[in-house]
Every structure is written in C-alpha cells, then in structure tokens.
C-alpha atoms as a PDB file:
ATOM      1  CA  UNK A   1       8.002 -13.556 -18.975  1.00  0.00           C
ATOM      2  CA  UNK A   2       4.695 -14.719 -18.262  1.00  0.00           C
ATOM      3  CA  UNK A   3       1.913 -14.017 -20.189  1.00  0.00           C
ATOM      4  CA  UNK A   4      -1.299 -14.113 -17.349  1.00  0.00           C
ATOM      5  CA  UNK A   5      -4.342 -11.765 -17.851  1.00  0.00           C
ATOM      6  CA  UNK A   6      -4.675  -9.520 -14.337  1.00  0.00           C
ATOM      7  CA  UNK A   7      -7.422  -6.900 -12.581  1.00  0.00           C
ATOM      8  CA  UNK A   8      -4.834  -4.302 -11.139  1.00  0.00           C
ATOM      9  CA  UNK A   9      -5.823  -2.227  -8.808  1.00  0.00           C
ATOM     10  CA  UNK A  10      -3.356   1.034  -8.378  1.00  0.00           C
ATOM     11  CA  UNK A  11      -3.166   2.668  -4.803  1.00  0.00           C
ATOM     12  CA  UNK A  12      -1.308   5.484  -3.764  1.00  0.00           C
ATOM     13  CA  UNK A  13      -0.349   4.929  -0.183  1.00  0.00           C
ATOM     14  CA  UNK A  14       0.067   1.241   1.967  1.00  0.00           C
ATOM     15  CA  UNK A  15      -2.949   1.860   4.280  1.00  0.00           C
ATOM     16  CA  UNK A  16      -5.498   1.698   1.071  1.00  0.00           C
ATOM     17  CA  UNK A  17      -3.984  -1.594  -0.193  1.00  0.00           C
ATOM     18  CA  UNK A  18      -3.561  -3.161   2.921  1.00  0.00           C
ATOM     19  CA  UNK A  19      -6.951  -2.538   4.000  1.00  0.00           C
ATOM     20  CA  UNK A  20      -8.274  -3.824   0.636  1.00  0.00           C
ATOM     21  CA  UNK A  21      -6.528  -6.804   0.799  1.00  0.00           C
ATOM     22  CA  UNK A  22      -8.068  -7.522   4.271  1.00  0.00           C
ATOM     23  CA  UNK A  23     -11.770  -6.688   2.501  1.00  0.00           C
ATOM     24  CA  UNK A  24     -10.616  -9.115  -0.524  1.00  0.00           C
ATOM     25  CA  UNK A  25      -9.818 -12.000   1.772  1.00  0.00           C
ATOM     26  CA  UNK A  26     -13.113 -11.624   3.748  1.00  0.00           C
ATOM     27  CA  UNK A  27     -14.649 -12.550   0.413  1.00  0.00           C
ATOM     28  CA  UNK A  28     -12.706 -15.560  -0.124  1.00  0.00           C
ATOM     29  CA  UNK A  29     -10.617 -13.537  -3.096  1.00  0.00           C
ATOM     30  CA  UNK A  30      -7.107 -15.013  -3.321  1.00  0.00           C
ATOM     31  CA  UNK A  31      -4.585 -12.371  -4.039  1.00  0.00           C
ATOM     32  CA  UNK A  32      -2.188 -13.432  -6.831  1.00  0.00           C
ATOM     33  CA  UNK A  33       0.415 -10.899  -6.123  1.00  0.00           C
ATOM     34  CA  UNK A  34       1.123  -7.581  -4.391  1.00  0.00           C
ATOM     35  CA  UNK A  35       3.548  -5.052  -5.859  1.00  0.00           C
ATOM     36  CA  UNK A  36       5.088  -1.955  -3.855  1.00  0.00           C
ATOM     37  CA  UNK A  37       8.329   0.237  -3.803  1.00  0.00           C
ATOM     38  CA  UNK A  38       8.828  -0.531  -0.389  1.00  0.00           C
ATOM     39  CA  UNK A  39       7.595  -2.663   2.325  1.00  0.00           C
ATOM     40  CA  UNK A  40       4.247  -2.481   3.917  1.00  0.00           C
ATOM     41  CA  UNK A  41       4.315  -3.419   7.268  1.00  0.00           C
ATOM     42  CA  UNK A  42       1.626  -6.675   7.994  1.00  0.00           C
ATOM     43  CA  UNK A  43       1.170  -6.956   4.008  1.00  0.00           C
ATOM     44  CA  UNK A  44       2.788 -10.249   3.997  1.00  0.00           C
ATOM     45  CA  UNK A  45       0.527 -11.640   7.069  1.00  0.00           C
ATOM     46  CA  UNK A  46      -2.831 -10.838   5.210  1.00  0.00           C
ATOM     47  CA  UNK A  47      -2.015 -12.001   2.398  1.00  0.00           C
ATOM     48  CA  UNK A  48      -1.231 -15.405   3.590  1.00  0.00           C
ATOM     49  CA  UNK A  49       2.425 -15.687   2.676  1.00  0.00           C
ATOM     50  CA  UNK A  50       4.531 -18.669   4.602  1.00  0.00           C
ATOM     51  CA  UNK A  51       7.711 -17.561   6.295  1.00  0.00           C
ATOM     52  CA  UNK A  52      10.619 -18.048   4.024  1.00  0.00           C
ATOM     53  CA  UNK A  53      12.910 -20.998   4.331  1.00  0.00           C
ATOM     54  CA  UNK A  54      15.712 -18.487   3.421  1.00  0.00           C
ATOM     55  CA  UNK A  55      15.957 -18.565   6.872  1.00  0.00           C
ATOM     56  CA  UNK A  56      16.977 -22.400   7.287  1.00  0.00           C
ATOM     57  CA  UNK A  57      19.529 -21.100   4.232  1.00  0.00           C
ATOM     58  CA  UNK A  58      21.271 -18.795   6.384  1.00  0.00           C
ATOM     59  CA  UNK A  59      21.331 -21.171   9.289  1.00  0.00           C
ATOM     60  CA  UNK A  60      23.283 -23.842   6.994  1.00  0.00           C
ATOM     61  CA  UNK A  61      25.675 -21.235   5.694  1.00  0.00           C
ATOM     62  CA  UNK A  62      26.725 -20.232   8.929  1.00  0.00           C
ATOM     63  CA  UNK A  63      27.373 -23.543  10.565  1.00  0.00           C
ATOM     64  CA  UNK A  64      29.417 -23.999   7.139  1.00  0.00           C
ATOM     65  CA  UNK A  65      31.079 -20.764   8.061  1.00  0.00           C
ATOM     66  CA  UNK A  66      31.555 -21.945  11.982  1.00  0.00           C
ATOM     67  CA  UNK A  67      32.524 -25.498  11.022  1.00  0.00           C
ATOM     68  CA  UNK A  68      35.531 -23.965   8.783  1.00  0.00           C
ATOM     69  CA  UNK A  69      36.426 -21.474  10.879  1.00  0.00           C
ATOM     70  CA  UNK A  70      37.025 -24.344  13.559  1.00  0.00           C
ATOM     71  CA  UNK A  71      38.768 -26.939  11.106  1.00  0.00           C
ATOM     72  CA  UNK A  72      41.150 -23.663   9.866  1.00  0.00           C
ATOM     73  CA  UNK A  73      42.379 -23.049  13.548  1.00  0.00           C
ATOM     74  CA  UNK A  74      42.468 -27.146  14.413  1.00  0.00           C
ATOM     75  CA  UNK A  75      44.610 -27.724  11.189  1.00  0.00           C
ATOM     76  CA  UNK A  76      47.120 -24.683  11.234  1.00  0.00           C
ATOM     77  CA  UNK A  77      47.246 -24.179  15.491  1.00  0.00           C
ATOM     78  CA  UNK A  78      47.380 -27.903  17.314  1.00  0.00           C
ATOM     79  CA  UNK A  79      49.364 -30.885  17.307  1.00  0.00           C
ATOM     80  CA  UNK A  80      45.893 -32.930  16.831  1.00  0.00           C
ATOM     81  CA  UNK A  81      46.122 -33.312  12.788  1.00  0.00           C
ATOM     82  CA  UNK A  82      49.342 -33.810  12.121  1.00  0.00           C
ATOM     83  CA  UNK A  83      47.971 -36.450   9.798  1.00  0.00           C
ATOM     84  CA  UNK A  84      47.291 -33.334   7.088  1.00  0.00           C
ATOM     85  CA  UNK A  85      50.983 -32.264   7.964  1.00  0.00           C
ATOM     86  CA  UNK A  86      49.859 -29.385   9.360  1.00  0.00           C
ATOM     87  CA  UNK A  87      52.398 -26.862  10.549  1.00  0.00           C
ATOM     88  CA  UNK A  88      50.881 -25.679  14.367  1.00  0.00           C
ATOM     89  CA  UNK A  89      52.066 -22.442  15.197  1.00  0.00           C
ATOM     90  CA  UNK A  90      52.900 -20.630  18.793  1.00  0.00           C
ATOM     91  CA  UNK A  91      51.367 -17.493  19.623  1.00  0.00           C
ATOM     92  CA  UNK A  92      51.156 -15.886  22.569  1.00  0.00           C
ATOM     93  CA  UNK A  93      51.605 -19.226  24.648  1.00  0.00           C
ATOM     94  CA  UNK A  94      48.357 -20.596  23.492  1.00  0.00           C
ATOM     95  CA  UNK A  95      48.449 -24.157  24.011  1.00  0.00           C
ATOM     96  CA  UNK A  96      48.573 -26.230  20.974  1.00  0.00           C
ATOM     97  CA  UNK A  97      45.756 -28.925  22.050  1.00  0.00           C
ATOM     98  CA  UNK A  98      42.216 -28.966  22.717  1.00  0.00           C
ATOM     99  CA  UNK A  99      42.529 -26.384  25.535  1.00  0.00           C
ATOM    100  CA  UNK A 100      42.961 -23.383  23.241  1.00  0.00           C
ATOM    101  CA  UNK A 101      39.611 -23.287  21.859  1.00  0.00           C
ATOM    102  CA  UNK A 102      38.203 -20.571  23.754  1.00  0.00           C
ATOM    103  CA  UNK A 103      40.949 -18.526  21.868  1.00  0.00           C
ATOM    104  CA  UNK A 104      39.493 -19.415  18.469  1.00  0.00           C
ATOM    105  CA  UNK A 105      36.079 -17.873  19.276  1.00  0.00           C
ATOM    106  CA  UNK A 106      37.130 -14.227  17.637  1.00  0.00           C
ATOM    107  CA  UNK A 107      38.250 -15.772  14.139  1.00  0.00           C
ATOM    108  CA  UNK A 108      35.359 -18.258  14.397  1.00  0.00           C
ATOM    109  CA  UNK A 109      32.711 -15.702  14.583  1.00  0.00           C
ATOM    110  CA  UNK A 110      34.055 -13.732  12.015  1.00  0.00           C
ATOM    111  CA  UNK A 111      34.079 -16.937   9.380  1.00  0.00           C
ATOM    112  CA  UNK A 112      30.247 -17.749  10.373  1.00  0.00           C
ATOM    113  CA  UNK A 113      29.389 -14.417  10.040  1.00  0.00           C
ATOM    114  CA  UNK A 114      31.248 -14.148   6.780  1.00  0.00           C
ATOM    115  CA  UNK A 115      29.873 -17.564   5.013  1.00  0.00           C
ATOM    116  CA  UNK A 116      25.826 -16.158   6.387  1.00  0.00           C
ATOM    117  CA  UNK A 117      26.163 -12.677   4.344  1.00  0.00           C
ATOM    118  CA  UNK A 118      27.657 -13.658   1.598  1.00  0.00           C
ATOM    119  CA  UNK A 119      25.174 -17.403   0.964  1.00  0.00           C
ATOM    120  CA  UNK A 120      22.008 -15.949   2.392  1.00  0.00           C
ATOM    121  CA  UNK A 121      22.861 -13.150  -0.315  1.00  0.00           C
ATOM    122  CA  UNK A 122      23.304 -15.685  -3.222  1.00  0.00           C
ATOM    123  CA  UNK A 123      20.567 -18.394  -2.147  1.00  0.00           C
ATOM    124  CA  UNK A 124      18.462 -14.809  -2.463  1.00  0.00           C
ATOM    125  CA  UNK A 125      19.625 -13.864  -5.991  1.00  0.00           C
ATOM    126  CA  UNK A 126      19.158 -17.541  -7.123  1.00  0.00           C
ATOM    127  CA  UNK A 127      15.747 -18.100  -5.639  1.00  0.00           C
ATOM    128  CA  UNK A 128      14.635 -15.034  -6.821  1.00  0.00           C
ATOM    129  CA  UNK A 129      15.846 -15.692 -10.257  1.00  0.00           C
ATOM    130  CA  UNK A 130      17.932 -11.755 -10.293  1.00  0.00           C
ATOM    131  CA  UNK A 131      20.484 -12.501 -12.284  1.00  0.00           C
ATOM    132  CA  UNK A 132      22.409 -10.331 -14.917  1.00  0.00           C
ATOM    133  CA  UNK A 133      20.765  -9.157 -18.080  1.00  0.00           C
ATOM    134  CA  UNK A 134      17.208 -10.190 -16.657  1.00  0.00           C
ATOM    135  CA  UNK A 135      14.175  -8.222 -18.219  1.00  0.00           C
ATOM    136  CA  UNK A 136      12.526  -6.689 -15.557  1.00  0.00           C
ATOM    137  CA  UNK A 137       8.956  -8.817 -15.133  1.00  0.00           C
ATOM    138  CA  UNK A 138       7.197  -5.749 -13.608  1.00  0.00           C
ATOM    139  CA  UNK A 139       3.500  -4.833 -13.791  1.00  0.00           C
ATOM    140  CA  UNK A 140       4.161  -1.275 -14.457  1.00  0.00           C
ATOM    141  CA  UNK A 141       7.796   1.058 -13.959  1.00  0.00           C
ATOM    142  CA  UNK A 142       5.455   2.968 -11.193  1.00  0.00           C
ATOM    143  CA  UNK A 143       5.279  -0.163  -8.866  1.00  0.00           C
ATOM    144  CA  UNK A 144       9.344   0.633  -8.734  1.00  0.00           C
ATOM    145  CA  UNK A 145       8.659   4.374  -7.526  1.00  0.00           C
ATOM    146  CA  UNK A 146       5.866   5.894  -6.274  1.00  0.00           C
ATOM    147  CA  UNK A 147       2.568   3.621  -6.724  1.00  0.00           C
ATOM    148  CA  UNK A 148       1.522   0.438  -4.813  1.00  0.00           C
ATOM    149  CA  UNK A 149      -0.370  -2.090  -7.421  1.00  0.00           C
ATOM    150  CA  UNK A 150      -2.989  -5.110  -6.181  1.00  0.00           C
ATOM    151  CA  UNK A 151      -3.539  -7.874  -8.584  1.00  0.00           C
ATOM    152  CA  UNK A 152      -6.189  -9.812  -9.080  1.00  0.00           C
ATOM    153  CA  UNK A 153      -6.895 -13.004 -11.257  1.00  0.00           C
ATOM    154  CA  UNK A 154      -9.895 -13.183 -13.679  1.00  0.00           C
ATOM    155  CA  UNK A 155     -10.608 -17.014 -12.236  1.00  0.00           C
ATOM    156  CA  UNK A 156     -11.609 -14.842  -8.795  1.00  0.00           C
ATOM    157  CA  UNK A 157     -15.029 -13.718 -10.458  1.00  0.00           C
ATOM    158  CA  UNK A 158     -16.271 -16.528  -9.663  1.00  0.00           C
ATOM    159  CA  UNK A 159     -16.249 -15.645  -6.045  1.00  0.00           C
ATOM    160  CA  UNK A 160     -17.347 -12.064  -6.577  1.00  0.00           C
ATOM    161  CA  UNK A 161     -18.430 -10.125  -9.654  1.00  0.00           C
ATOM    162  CA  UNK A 162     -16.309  -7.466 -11.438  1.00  0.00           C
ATOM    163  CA  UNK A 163     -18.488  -4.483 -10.442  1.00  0.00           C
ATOM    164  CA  UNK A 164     -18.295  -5.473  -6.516  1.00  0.00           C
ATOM    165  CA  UNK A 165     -14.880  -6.046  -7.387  1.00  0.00           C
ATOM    166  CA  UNK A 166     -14.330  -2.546  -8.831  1.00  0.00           C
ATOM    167  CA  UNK A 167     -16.804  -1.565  -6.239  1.00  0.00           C
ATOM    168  CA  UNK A 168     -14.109  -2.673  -2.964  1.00  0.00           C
ATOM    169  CA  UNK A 169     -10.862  -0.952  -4.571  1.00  0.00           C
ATOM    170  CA  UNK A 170     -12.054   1.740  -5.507  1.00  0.00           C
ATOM    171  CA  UNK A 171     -14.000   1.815  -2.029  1.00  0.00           C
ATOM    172  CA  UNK A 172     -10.328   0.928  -0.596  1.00  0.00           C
ATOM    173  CA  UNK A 173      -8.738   3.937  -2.021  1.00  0.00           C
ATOM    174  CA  UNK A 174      -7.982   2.459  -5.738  1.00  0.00           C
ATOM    175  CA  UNK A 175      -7.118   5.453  -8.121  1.00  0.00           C
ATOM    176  CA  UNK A 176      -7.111   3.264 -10.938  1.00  0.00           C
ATOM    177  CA  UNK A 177      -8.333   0.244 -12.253  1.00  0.00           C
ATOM    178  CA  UNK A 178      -6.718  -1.505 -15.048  1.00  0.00           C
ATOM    179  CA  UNK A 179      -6.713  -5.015 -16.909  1.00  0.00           C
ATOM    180  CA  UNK A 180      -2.748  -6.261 -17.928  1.00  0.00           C
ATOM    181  CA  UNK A 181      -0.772  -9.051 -18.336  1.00  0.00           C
ATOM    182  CA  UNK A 182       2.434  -9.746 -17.026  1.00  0.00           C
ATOM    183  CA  UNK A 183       4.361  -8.800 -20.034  1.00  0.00           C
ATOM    184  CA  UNK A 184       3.314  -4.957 -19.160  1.00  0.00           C
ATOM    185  CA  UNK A 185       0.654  -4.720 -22.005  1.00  0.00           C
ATOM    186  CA  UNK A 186      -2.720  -2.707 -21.302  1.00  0.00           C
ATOM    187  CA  UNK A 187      -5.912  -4.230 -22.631  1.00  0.00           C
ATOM    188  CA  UNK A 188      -8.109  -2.112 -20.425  1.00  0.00           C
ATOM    189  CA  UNK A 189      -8.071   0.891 -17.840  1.00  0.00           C
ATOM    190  CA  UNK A 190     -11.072   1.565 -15.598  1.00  0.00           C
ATOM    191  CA  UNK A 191     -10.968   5.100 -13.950  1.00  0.00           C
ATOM    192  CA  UNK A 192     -12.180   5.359 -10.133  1.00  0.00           C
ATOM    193  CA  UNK A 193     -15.703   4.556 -10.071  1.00  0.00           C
ATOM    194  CA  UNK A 194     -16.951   7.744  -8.237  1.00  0.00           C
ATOM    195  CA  UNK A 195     -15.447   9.960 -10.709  1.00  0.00           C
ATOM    196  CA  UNK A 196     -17.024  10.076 -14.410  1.00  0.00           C
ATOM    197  CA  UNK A 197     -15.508   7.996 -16.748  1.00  0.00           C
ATOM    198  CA  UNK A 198     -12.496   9.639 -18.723  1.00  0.00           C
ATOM    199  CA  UNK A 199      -9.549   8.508 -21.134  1.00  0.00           C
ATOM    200  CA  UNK A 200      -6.813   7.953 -19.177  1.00  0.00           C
ATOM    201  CA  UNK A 201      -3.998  10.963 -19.272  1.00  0.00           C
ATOM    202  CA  UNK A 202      -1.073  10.186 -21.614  1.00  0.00           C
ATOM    203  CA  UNK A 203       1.116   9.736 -19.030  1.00  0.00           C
ATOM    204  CA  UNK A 204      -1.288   6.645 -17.151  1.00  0.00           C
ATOM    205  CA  UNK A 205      -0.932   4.926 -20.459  1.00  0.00           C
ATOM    206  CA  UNK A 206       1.218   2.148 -21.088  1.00  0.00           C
ATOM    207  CA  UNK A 207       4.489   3.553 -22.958  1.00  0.00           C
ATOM    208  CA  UNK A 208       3.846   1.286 -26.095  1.00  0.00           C
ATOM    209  CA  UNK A 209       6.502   0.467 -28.477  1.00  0.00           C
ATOM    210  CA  UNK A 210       7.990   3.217 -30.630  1.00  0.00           C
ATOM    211  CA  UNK A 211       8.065   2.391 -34.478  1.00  0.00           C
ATOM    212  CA  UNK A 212      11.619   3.544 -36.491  1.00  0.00           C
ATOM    213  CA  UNK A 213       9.361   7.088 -37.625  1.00  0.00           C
ATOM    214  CA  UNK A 214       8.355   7.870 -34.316  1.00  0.00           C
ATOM    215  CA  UNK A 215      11.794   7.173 -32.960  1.00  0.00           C
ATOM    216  CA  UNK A 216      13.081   9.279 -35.144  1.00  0.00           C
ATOM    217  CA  UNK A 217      10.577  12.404 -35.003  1.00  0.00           C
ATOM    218  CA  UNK A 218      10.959  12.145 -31.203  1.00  0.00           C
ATOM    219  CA  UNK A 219      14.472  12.329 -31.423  1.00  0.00           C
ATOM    220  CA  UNK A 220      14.293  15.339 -33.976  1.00  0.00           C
ATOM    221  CA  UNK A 221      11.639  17.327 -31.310  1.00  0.00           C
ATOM    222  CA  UNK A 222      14.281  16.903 -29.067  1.00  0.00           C
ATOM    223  CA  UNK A 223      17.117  18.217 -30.780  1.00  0.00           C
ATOM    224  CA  UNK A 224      15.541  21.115 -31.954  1.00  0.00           C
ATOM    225  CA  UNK A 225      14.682  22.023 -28.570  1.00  0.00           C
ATOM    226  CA  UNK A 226      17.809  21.386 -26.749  1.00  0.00           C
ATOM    227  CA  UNK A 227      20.114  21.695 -29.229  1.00  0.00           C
ATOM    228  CA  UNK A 228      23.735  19.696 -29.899  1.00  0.00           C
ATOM    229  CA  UNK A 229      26.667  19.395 -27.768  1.00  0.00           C
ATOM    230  CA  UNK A 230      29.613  16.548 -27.770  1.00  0.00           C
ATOM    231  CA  UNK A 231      30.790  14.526 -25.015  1.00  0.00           C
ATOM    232  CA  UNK A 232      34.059  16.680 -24.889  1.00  0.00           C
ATOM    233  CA  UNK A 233      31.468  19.438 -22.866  1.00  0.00           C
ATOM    234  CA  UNK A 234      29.388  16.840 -20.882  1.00  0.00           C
ATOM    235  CA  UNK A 235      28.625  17.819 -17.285  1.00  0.00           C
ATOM    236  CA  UNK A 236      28.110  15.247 -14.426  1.00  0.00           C
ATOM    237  CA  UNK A 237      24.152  14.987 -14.987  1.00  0.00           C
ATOM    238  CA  UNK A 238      24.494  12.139 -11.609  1.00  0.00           C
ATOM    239  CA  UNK A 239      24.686  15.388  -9.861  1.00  0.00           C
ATOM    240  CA  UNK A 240      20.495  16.219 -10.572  1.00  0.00           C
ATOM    241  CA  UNK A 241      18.759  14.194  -8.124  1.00  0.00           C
ATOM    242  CA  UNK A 242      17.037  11.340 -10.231  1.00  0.00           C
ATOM    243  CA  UNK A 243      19.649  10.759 -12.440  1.00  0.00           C
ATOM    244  CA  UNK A 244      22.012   7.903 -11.795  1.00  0.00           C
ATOM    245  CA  UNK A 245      24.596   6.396 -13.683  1.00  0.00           C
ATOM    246  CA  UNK A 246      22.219   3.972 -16.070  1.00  0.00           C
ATOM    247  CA  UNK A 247      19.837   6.965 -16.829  1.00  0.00           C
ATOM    248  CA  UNK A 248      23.022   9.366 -17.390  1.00  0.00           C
ATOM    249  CA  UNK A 249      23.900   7.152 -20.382  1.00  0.00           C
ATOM    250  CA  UNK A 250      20.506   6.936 -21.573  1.00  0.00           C
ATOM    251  CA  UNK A 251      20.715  10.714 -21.806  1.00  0.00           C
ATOM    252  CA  UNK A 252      23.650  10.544 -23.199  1.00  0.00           C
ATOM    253  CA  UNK A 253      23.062   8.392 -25.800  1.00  0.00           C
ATOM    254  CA  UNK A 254      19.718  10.761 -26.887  1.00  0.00           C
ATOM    255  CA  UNK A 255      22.246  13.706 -27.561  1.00  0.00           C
ATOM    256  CA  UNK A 256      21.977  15.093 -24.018  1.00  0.00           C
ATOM    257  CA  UNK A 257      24.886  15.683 -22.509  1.00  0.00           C
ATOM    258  CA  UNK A 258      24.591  19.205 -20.236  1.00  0.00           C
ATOM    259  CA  UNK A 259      23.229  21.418 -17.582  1.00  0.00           C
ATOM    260  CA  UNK A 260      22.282  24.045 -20.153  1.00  0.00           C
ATOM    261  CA  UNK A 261      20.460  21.254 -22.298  1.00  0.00           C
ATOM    262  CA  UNK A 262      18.672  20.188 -19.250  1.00  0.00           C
ATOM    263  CA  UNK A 263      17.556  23.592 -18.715  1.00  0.00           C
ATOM    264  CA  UNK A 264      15.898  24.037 -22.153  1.00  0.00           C
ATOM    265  CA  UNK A 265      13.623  21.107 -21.547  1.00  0.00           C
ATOM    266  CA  UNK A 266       9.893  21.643 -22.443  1.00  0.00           C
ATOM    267  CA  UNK A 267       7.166  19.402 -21.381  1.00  0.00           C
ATOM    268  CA  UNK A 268       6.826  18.179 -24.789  1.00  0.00           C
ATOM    269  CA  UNK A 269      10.989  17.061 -25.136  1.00  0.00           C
ATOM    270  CA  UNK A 270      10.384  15.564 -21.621  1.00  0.00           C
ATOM    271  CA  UNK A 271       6.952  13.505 -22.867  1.00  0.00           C
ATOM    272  CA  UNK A 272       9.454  12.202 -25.774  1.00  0.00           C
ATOM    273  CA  UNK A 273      12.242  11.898 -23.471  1.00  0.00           C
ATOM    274  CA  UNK A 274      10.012   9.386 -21.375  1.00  0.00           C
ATOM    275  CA  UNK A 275       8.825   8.042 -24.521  1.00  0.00           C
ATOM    276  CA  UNK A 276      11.985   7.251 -25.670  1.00  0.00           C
ATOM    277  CA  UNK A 277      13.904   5.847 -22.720  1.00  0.00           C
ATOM    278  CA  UNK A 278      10.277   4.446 -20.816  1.00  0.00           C
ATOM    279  CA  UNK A 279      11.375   6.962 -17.935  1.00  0.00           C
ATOM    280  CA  UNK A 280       9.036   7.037 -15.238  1.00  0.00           C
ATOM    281  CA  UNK A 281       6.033   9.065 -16.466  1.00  0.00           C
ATOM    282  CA  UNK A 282       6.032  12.561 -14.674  1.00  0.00           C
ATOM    283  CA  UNK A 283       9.244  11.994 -12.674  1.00  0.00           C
ATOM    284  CA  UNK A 284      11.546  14.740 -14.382  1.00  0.00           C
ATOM    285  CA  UNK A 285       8.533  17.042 -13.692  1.00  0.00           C
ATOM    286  CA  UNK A 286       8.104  15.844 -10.148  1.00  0.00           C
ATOM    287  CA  UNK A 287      11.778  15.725  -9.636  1.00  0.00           C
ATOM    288  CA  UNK A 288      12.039  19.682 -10.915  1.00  0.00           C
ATOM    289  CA  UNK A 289      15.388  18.644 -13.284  1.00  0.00           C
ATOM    290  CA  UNK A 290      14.870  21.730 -15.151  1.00  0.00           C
ATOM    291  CA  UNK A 291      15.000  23.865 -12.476  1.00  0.00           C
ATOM    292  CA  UNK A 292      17.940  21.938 -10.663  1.00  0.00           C
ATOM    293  CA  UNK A 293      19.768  22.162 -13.988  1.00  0.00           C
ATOM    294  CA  UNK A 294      19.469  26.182 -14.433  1.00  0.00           C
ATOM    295  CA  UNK A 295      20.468  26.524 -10.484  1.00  0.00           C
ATOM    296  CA  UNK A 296      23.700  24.443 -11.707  1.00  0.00           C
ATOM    297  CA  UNK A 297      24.355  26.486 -14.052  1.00  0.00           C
ATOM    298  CA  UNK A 298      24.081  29.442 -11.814  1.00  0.00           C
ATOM    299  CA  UNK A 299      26.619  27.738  -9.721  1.00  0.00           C
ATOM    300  CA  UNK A 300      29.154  27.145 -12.226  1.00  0.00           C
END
C-alpha cells in the first residue's frame, strides 16, 4: 500500500460531495481521489477524469473475437483453405465458397461478443490491479457501504488554507473531517465545524490493531454472553440480511454458530464483534441482526 498523508472529508449523500468538489475546483484545489459505494452521476466530469481507454480494449477484443469467428467458419465450411486440410462440411445447401458468408453472421456475432466480455473483463482486473489475495487499499471500510469520502492532499494548502478548507466541506455538507494515510491509519479527526468540538464516538474511530490480551478478553466477553455451541448445530446465518458467506465464517470462527446466539447479542459483544472481525461499525445495529435472528427462531 501506499503510505500518502490525506485531508478526508466524509459526506453522507452524492449531492454534498459533488457540489464540494465543484467549490474545490473553483479554487484551483486538485482532487487526489474520490471514494463512494456507488456511482455518482457527473462525479467523474468535475473532477477532471479522461475517458478510459478500456474502451479501445474492448474494441480490440472484439475484432479478435469477429476475426476468429470468421477464420473458424472459412477453415471448417469452404473449399478456400484446403491448404490447412480443412474438412468443409454441407449443411443445409450452404455453398461452400465465398457466397455463404451471410450465413456465418449468427456464429460470428456470438464469438465477438464472447472475446469483448470476457477481455474487457480481464484488461479491467489487470489494470485495476484486483487480483486474488489483494489487501484492500481503502480509506476507510465505510467508503464500501454507506459513506462517500473526498480526499485532499496536504501540498493543496498552498492554494487555500486549512481553515477555508475545513470551512468549504463542512459548508458542502462534510460530517467529518479527518487526516489519514492510505494505509487506513488516523492521525487526526476534525468534527463539523458548526458543531462544538467533541471526541469522536468509538465507533468513528479507526478499528486499531488488537494486541494477543485484548483479543483474548474480547473473545471471552463474547462467550460469556452468547454462550458455546459446535458446528454439528450451526444454522445458515447467510439467511440474516448482512451476512454473506465470508462474514458467516468469520462468525464462525469467533464461536458463533446460531440463531439463538445471534439473538443474545448485546451492544457490548457486537462493539467486540466489530472489533474483532473490523465489521462495519454500527452495521449489525443498523441491519437489526438481533431482531432478525429471534424472528428465525420464531420460525423454526
């Protein structure tokens, strides 16, 4: 990962940060990078980003896929390459010459088609460097969820101070402003400007690494609250909505393996719970899993 020192600016909604962005670049600010959960319509266009050349990518993989897809049907269905020893078939009284090409347009589509999905879909992987076992490089695990993030370079003060900085996010709609690097450390957090200045809540913090002692109390909290089971008497947790398959594991592998230790979750097993597994912070709240959990049971 990188290690680069950033002014983040957190925003709840795509409106706030696209309209800051627009302020920022009225200023002369460059943005270094923008980081949402899903797209924001025009983000891309104020910020100044070129239109991809994945687009000359997929244009190149098709005419691969068209140009085999012609040479396929040329070598197995005319006369033309014998050369290759081909072996041209009739079917259906197509003519086995130059004339049946209209008849190869079905089979031809479907190759160029074929070759796009499947290159544009690698060249993607392989430019953006998402390959197997990659450490997420994220800013924070709510950029992946519910909260839209604006970042900022130090070298930009130059432009603009910090407190007119501050000043336009937080005008923009900012509900938090906060120093980090791109390895996910906090060195600073900055609440909203119009509000007095408070310690950010527990759950705004940075999850910071667990040593073996708090590991191990965590995991002790948690046990004494929900209890022991085995995997012979596990339930399908996928079924609570918010738990997939990766997360089910993680549960699993905490001791967690039912509806009716789901159920006995308190807020201070799900703080350790998040703690333990860097959840995202308030999400089994949000999400109600307790409650979904004890209705479960109910239906059993």
């Amino acid at each position: 990962m990188l290690d680069k020192q950033l002014i983040v600016g957190v925003y709840d909604n795509g409106d706030s940060l696209l309209s800051t962005v627009q302020k920022l670049k009225k200023k002369g600010i460059e943005i270094f990078d923008c980081y949402t959960p899903y797209p924001v319509h025009n983000l891309d266009v104020e910020m100044g980003i070129k239109r991809s050349n994945l687009t000359v990518g997929a244009f190149l993989c098709g005419l691969t896929g068209f140009s085999l897809g012609l040479l396929l049907q040329f070598y197995t269905m005319t006369n033309h390459l014998h050369t290759f020893k081909s072996w041209p078939m009739i079917i259906g009284g197509k003519p086995q010459n130059y004339m049946m090409v209209p008849s190869m347009v079905p089979v031809t589509f479907e190759t160029t088609i074929l070759c796009t999905a499947f290159g544009i879909g690698l060249l993607f992987f392989i430019r953006a460097k998402m390959i197997h076992g990659k450490i997420p490089d994220i800013i924070d695990p709510r950029q992946t969820d519910d909260r839209l993030f604006l970042a900022v370079e130090p070298s930009e003060l130059n432009k603009i101070s910090r407190t007119e900085l501050d000043s336009i996010m937080t005008d923009g709609g900012a509900i938090e402003i906060r120093e980090r690097n791109l390895t996910g450390s906090e060195t600073q957090s900055a609440p909203k400007a119009s509000k007095p200045a408070a310690a950010p809540s527990k759950k705004e913090e940075a999850a910071p690494e667990l040593s073996d002692e708090e590991r191990a109390n965590r995991m002790s909290l948690l046990s004494s609250v929900v209890g022991s089971a085995t995997s012979e008497a596990k339930d399908d947790l996928k079924v609570i909505s918010g738990v997939g398959p990766v997360y089910e594991g993680k549960l699993n592998d905490l001791g967690i393996y039912t509806y009716e230790q789901v159920a006995k979750l308190t807020p201070e097993a799900i703080t350790a719970i998040e703690e333990l597994t860097k959840y995202f912070p308030g999400k089994i709240e949000r999400e109600d899993w307790v409650g979904q959990a004890k209705k479960l049971m109910n239906d059993q």
